[in-house]
Protein backbone atom coordinates (compact mmCIF):
# COMPACT_ATOMS: atom_id res chain seq x y z
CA UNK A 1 0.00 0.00 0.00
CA UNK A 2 2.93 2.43 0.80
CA UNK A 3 3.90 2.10 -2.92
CA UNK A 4 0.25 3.62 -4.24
CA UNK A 5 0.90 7.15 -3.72
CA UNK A 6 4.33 7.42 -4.66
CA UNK A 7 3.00 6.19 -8.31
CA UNK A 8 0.82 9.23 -9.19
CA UNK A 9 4.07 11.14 -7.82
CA UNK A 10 6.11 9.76 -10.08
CA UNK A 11 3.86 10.02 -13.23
CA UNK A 12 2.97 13.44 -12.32
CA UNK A 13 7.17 13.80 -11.93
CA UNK A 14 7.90 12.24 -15.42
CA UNK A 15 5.45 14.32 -16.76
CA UNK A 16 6.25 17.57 -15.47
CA UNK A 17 9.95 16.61 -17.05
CA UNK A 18 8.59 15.49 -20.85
CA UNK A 19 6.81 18.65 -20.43
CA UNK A 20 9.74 20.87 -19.84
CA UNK A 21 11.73 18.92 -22.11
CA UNK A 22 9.89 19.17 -25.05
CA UNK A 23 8.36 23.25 -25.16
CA UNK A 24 10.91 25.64 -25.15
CA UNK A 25 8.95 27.72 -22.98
CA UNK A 26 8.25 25.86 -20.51
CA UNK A 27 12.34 26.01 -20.05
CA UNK A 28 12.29 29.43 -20.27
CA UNK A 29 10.00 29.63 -17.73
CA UNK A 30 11.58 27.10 -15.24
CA UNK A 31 15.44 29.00 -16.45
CA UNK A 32 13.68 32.69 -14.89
CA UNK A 33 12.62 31.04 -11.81
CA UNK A 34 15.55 29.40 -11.13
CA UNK A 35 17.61 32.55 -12.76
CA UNK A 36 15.71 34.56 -9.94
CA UNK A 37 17.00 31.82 -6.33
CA UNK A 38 20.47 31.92 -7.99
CA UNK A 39 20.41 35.56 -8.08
CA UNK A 40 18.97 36.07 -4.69
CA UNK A 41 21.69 33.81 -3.37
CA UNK A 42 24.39 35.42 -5.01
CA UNK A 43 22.98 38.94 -4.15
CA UNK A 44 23.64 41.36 -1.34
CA UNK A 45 20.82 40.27 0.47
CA UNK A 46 21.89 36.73 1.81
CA UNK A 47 25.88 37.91 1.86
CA UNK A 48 26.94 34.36 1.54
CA UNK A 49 29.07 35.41 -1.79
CA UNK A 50 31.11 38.32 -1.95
CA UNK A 51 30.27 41.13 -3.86
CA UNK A 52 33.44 40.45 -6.23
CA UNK A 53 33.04 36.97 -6.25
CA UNK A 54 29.23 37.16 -7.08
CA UNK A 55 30.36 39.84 -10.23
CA UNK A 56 32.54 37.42 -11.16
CA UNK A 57 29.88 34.37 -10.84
CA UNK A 58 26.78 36.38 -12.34
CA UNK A 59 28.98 37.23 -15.77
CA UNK A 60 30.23 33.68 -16.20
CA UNK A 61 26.20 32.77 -15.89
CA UNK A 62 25.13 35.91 -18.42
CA UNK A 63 27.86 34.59 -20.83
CA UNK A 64 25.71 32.38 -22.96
CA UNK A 65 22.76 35.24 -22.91
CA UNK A 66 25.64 38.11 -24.37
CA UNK A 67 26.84 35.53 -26.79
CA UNK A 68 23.21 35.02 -27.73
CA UNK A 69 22.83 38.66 -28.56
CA UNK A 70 25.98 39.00 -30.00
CA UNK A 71 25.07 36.52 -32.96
CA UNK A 72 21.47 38.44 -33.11
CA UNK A 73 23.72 42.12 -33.59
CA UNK A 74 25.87 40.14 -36.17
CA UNK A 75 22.97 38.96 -38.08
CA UNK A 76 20.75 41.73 -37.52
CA UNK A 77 21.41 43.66 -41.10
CA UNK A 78 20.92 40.88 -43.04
CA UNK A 79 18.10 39.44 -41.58
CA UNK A 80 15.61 42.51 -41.79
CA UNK A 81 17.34 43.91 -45.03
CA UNK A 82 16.99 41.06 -46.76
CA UNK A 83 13.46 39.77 -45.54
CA UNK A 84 12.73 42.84 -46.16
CA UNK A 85 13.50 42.79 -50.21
CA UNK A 86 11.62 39.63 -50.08
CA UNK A 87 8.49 40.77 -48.86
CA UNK A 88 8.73 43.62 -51.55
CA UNK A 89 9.44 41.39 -54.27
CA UNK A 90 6.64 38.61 -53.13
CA UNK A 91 3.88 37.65 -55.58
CA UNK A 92 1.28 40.27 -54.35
CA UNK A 93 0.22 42.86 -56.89
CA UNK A 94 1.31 46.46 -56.73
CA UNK A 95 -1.67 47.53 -55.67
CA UNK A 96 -1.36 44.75 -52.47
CA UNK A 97 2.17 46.17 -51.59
CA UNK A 98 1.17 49.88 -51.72
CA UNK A 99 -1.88 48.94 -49.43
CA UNK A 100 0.33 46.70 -47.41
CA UNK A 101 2.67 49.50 -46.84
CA UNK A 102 0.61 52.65 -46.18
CA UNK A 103 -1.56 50.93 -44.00
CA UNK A 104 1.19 49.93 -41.74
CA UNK A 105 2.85 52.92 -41.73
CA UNK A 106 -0.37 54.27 -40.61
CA UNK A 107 -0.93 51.64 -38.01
CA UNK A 108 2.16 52.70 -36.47
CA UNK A 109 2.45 55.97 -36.16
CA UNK A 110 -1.69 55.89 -34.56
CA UNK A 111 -0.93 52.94 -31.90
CA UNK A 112 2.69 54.73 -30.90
CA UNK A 113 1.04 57.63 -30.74
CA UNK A 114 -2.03 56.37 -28.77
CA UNK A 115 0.86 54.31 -26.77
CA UNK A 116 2.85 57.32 -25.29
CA UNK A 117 0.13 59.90 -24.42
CA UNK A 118 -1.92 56.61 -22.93
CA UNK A 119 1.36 56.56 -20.72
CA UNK A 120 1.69 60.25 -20.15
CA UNK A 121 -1.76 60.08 -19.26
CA UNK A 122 -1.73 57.16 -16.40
CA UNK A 123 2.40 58.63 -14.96
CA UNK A 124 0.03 61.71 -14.32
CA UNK A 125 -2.94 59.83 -12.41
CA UNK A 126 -0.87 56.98 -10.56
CA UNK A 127 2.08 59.80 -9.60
CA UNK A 128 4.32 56.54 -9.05
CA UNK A 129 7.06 59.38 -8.18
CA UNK A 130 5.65 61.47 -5.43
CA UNK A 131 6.57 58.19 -3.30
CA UNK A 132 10.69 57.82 -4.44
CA UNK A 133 12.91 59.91 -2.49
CA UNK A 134 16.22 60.25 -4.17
CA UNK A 135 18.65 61.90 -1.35
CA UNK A 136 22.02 61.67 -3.89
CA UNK A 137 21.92 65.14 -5.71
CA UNK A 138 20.43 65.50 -9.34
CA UNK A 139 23.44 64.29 -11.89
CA UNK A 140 23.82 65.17 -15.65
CA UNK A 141 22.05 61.88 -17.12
CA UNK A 142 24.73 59.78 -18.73
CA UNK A 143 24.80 57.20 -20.81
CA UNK A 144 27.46 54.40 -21.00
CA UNK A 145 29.62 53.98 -23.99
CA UNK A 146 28.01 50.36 -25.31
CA UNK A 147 24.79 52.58 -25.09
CA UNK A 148 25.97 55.21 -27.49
CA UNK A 149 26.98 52.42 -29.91
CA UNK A 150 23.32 50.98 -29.50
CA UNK A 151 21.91 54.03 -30.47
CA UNK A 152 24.21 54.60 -33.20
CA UNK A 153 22.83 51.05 -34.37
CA UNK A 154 19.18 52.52 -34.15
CA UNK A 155 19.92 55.21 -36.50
CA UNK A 156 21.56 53.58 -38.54
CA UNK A 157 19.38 50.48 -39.08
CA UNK A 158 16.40 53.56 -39.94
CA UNK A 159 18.64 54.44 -42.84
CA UNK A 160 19.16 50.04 -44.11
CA UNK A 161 15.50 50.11 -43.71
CA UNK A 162 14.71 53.01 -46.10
CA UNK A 163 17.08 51.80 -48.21
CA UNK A 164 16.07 48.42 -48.29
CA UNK A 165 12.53 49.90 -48.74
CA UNK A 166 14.20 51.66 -52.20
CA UNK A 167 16.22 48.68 -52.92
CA UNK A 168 13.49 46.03 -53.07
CA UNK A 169 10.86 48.06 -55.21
CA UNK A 170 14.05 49.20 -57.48
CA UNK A 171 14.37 44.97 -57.69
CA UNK A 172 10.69 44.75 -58.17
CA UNK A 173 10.00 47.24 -61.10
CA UNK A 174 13.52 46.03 -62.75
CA UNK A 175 13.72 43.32 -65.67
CA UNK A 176 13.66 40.36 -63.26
CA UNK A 177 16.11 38.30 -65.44
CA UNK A 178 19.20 41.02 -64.68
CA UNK A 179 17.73 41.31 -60.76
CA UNK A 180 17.10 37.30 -60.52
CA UNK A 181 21.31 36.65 -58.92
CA UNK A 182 20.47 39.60 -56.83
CA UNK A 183 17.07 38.06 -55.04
CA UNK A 184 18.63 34.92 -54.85
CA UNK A 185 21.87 36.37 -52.76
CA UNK A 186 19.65 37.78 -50.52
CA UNK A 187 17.80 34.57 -50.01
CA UNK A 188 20.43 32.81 -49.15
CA UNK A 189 21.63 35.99 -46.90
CA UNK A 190 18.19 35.58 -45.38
CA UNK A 191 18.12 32.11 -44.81
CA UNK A 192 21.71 32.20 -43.48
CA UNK A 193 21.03 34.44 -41.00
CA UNK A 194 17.32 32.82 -39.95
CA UNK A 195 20.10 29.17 -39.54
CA UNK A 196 22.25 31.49 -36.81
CA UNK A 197 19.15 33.06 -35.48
CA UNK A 198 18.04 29.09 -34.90
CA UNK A 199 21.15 28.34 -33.52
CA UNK A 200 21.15 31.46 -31.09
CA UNK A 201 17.61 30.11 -29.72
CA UNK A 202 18.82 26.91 -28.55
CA UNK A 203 20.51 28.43 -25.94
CA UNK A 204 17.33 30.80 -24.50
CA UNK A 205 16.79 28.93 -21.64
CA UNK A 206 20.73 29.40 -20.15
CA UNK A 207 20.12 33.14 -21.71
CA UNK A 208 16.94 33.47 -19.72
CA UNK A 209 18.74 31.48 -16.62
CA UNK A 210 21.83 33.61 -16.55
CA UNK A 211 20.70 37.05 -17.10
CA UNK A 212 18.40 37.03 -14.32
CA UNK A 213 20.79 35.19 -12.13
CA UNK A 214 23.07 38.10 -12.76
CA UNK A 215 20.18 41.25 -12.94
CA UNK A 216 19.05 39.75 -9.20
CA UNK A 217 22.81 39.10 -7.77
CA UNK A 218 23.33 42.89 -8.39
CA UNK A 219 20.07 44.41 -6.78
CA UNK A 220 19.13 44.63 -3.70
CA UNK A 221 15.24 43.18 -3.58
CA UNK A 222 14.17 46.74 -1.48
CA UNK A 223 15.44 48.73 -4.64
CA UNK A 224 12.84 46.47 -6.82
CA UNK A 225 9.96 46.65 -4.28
CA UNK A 226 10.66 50.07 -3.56
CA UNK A 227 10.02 50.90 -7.04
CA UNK A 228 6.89 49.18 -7.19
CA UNK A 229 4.82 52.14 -8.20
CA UNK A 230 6.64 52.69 -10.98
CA UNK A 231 6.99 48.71 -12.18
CA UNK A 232 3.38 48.59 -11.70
CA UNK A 233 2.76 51.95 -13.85
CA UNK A 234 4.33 50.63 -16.30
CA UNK A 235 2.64 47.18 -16.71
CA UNK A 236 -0.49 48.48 -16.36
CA UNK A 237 0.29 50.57 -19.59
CA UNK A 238 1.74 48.09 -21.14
CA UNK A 239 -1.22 45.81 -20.17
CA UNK A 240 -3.64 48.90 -21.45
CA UNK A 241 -2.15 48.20 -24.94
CA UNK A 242 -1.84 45.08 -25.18
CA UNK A 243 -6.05 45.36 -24.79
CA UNK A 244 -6.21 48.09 -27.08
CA UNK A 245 -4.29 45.72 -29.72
CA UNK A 246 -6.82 42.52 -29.35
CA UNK A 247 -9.91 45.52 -29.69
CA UNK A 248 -7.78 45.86 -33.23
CA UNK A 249 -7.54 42.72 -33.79
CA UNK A 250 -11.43 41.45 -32.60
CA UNK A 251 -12.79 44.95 -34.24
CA UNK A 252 -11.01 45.44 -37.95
CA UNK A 253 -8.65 41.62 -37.97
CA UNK A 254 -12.25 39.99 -37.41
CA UNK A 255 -10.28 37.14 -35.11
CA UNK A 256 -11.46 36.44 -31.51
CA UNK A 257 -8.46 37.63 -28.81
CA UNK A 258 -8.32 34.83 -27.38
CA UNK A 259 -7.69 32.14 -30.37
CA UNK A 260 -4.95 35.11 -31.10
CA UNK A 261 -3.27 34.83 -28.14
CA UNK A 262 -3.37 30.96 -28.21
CA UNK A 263 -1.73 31.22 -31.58
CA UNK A 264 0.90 33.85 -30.93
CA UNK A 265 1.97 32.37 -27.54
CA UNK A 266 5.28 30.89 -28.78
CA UNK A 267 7.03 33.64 -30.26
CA UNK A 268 5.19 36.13 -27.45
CA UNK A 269 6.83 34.02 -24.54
CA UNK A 270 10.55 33.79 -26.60
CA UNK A 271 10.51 37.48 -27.04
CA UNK A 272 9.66 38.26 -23.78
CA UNK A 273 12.54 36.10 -22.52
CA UNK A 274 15.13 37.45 -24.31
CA UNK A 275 14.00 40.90 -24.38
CA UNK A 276 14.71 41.33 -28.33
CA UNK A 277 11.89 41.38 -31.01
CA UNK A 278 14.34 40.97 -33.54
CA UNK A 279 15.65 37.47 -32.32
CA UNK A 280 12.19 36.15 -32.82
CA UNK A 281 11.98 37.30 -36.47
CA UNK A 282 12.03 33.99 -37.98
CA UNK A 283 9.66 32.06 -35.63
CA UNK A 284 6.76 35.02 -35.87
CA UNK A 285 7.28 34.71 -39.55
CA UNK A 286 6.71 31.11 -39.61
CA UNK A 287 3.36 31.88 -36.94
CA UNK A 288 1.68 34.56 -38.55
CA UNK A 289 1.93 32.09 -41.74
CA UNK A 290 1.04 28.89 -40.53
CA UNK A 291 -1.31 30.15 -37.58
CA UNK A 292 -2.38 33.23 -38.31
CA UNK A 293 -3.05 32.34 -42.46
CA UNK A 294 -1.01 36.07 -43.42
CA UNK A 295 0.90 35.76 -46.56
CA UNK A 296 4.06 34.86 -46.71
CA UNK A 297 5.01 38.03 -48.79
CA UNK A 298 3.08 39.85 -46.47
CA UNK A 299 4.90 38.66 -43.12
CA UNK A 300 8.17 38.70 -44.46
CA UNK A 301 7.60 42.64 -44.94
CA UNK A 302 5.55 43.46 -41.38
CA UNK A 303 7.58 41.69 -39.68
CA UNK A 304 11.02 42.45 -39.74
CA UNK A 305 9.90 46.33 -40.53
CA UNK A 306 7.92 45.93 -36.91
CA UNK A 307 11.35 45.15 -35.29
CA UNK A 308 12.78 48.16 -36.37
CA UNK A 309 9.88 50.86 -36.32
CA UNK A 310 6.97 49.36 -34.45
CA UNK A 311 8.06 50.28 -30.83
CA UNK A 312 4.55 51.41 -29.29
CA UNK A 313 5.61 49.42 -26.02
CA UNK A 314 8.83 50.98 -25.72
CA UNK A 315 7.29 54.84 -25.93
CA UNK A 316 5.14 53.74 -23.56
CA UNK A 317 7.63 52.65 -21.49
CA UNK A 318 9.66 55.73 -22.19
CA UNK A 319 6.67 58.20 -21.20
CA UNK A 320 6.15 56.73 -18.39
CA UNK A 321 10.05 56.97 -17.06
CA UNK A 322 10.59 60.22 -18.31
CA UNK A 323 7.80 61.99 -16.04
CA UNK A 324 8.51 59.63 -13.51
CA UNK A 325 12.34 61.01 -13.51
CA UNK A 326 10.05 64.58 -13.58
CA UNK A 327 8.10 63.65 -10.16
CA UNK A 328 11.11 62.35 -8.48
CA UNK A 329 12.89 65.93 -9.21
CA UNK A 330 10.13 67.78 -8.21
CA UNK A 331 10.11 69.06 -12.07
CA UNK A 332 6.17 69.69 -12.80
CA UNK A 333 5.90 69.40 -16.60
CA UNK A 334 3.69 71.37 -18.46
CA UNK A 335 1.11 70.10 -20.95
CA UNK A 336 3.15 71.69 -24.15
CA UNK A 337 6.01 70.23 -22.82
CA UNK A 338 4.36 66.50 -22.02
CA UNK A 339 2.72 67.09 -25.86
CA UNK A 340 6.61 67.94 -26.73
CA UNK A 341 7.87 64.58 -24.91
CA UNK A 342 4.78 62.50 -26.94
CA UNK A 343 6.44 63.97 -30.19
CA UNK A 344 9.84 63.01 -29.58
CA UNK A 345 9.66 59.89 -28.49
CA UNK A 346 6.90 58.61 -31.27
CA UNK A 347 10.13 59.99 -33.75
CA UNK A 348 12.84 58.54 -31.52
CA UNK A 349 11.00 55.42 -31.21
CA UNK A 350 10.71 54.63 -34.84
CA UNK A 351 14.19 53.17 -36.16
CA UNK A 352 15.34 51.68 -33.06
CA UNK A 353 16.85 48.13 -33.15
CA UNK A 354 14.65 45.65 -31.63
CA UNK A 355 17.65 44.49 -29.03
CA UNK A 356 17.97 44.94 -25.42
CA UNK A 357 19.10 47.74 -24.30
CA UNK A 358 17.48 50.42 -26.75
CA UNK A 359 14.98 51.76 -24.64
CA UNK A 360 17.25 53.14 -22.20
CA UNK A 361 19.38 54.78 -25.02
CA UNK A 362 16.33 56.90 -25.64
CA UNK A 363 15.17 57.46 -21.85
CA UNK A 364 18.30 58.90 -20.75
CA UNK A 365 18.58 61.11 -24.40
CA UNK A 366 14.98 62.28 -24.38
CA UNK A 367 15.26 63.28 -20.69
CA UNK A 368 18.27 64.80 -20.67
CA UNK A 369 17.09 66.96 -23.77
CA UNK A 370 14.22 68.29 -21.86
CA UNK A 371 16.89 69.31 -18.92
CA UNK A 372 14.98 66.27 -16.36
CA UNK A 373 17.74 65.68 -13.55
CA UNK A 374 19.17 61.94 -13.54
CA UNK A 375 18.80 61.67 -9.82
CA UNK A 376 16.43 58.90 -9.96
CA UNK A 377 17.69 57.28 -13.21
CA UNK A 378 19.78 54.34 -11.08
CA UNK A 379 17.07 53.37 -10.08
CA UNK A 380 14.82 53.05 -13.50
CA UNK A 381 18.05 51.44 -14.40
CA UNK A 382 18.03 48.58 -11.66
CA UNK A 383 14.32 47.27 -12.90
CA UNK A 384 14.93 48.08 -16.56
CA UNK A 385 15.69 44.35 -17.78
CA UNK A 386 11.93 43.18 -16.60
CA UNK A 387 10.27 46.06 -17.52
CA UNK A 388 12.38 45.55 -21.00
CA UNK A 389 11.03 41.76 -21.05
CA UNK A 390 7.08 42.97 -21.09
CA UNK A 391 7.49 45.87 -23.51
CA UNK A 392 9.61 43.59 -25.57
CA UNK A 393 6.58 40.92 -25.89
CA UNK A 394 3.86 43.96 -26.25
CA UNK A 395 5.77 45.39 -29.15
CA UNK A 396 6.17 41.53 -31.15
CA UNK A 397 2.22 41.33 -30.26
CA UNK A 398 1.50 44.76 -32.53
CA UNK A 399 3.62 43.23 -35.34
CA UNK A 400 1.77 40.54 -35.10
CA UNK A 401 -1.94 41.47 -34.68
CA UNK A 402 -0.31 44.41 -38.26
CA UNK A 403 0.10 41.43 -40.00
CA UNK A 404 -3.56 40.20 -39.24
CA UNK A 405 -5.25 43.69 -40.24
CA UNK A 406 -3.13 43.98 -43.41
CA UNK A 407 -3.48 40.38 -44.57
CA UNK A 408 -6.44 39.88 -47.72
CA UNK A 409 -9.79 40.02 -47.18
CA UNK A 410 -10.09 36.19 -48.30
CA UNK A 411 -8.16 35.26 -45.27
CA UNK A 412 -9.79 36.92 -42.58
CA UNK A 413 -13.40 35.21 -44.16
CA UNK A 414 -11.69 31.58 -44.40
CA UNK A 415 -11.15 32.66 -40.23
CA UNK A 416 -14.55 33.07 -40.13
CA UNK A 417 -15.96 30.26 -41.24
CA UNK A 418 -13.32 27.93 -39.55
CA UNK A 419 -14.76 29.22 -36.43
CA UNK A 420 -18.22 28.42 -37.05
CA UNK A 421 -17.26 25.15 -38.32
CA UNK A 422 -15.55 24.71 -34.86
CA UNK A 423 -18.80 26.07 -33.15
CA UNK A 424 -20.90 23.62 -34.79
């Protein structure tokens, strides 16, 4: 009789273990967790490590996540250049591309828009700021060297998108036997880089496992629950758009949120673990064509475009530090100047890499340009990489739900009746 319970244990044991074994985000999930009890015991709060020796410790674990992203920077280029010819050279008319194109243009500049004063708006009602006291004295906001080379990335992968924009209808509206060697370099450019990309993701769990470890052996946990306010500000922004996006998607994509979610889980989850849009490029290609029934033209253009310019969770994001940086200073911001902030960052926004790290290149410019004191910025700094996880995810989910609104008409009936056909 003793033996009867433990056999349910050990199913429900084997289970849990060819469940985490075979989905990858089920590892991610289990690598944060345990990423966050490494970190704590490493951290300043149990004391059991020293503070060199848990440095030391926490960059050895955050290796495999920084060689991660450096084969995502090295492949970067290609991989939204060239995806991006493709989708401009696909087999939809002209007439499909030109729609295709204004309409997400439009879609993008509306929901960043909507995204920034939506976080101006809440920073304003919550006042997440009036409850931080900074005693250190306002400093010049600074921003560190591999920074500066980040944003230097972000403008210039703007000007490889226009120009890839250029290059592929140049390719399009050319004789296509003198183009035909170029499209099929930059296939095999593409599908070169999507192979590293691949490779890259098989090590997202360690990634996931050893950033944390290292973001929670360097913070104290009172720094992250004393900025609770703000955290939660922020989320519930985030969270605000994320809604507004399945409205979109319910309203003019005609597809039920919740069979949206279910279908956009995978590459929602990945992106949100590794905190870069652009690493999931090739997997929300492959789901908005096999799950979401978008055109493979069509997602080969949104997509890697959205990793560059679609970055309504980051303004957010950046609204939303910027007056909080305002309320900590005791700076009161005035409504031309908060209109002002909206402006910049829907323009700063657009262009910016989809890697980690980006969003604080443009906090700490933005708010030093409006003459905000840094006093507080440490500590927007010290909960960045989680906050950077959910904007990451919200920003893949707009590409994604683009994609749905500016796939044919055909598709989004086919939807329609698959879901009755389920119904019945």
């Amino acid at each position: 009789m003793s033996e009867t319970p433990a056999r349910p244990l050990r199913a429900l044991r084997d289970q849990i273990e060819t469940w985490i074994r075979t989905r990858l985000w089920a590892q991610v999930l289990a690598g944060f967790v345990l990423g966050i009890l490494v970190g704590y015991v490493l951290g300043p709060d149990v004391g059991w490590v020293a503070p060199e020796t848990s440095e030391s410790i926490g960059s050895w674990l955050a290796f495999p996540g920084n060689l991660s992203l450096v084969l995502i920077v090295i492949v970067l280029i290609p991989l939204v250049v060239g995806s991006i010819i493709q989708g401009l050279n696909g087999p939809q008319s002209a007439a499909e591309l030109r729609s295709v194109s204004v309409g997400f243009l439009v879609y993008v500049l509306v929901t960043t828009t909507a995204a920034a004063t939506f976080g101006i708006v809440l920073v304003n009602t919550i006042r997440p700021g009036d409850s931080v006291a900074v005693e250190a004295p306002p400093a010049p906001t600074e921003i560190p060297s591999p920074n500066l080379e980040l944003a230097l990335l972000g403008r210039a992968m703007l000007a490889l998108v226009v120009l890839a924009v250029f290059f592929g209808l140049a390719c399009r509206f050319a004789d296509l036997r003198r183009v035909a060697i170029v499209l099929d370099l930059v296939d095999g450019l593409v599908a070169l880089s999507i192979k590293v990309v691949r490779w890259a993701m098989f090590l997202t769990p360690y990634v996931v496992f050893g950033l944390t470890a290292q973001f929670f052996s360097r913070e104290h946990l009172a720094t992250v629950f004393g900025m609770a306010a703000y955290v939660a500000t922020v989320v519930a922004g985030l969270l605000g758009l994320l809604v507004l996006y399945l409205l979109i998607v319910a309203t003019l994509g005609r597809l039920k949120p919740v069979r949206f979610l279910a279908n956009v889980a995978d590459p929602l989850i990945l992106a949100f673990s590794t905190s870069s849009s652009a690493a999931v490029v090739p997997l929300s290609i492959d789901t908005a064509v096999k799950k979401l029934r978008v055109p493979e033209s069509t997602a080969s253009f949104v997509i890697p475009l959205g990793a560059t310019i679609n970055m309504a969770g980051t303004a957010l994001y950046q609204s939303v530090a910027i007056a909080f940086l305002a309320q900590v200073a005791g700076v009161e911001l005035s409504i031309g100047q908060q209109v002002a902030i909206v402006v910049t960052l829907v323009a700063s926004s657009i262009g910016a890499p989809g890697i980690p790290g980006v969003g604080v290149v443009i906090l700490g410019n933005v708010a030093a340009g409006f003459g905000i004191p840094g006093a507080a910025l440490p500590l927007v700094l010290g909960v960045d990489r989680l906050l950077d996880m959910c904007r990451t995810a919200v920003n893949l989910a707009g590409d994604l739900v683009a994609c749905v609104l500016l796939r044919p008409h055909r598709e989004a009936v086919d939807d329609e009746q698959d879901e009755a056909g389920v119904a019945a």
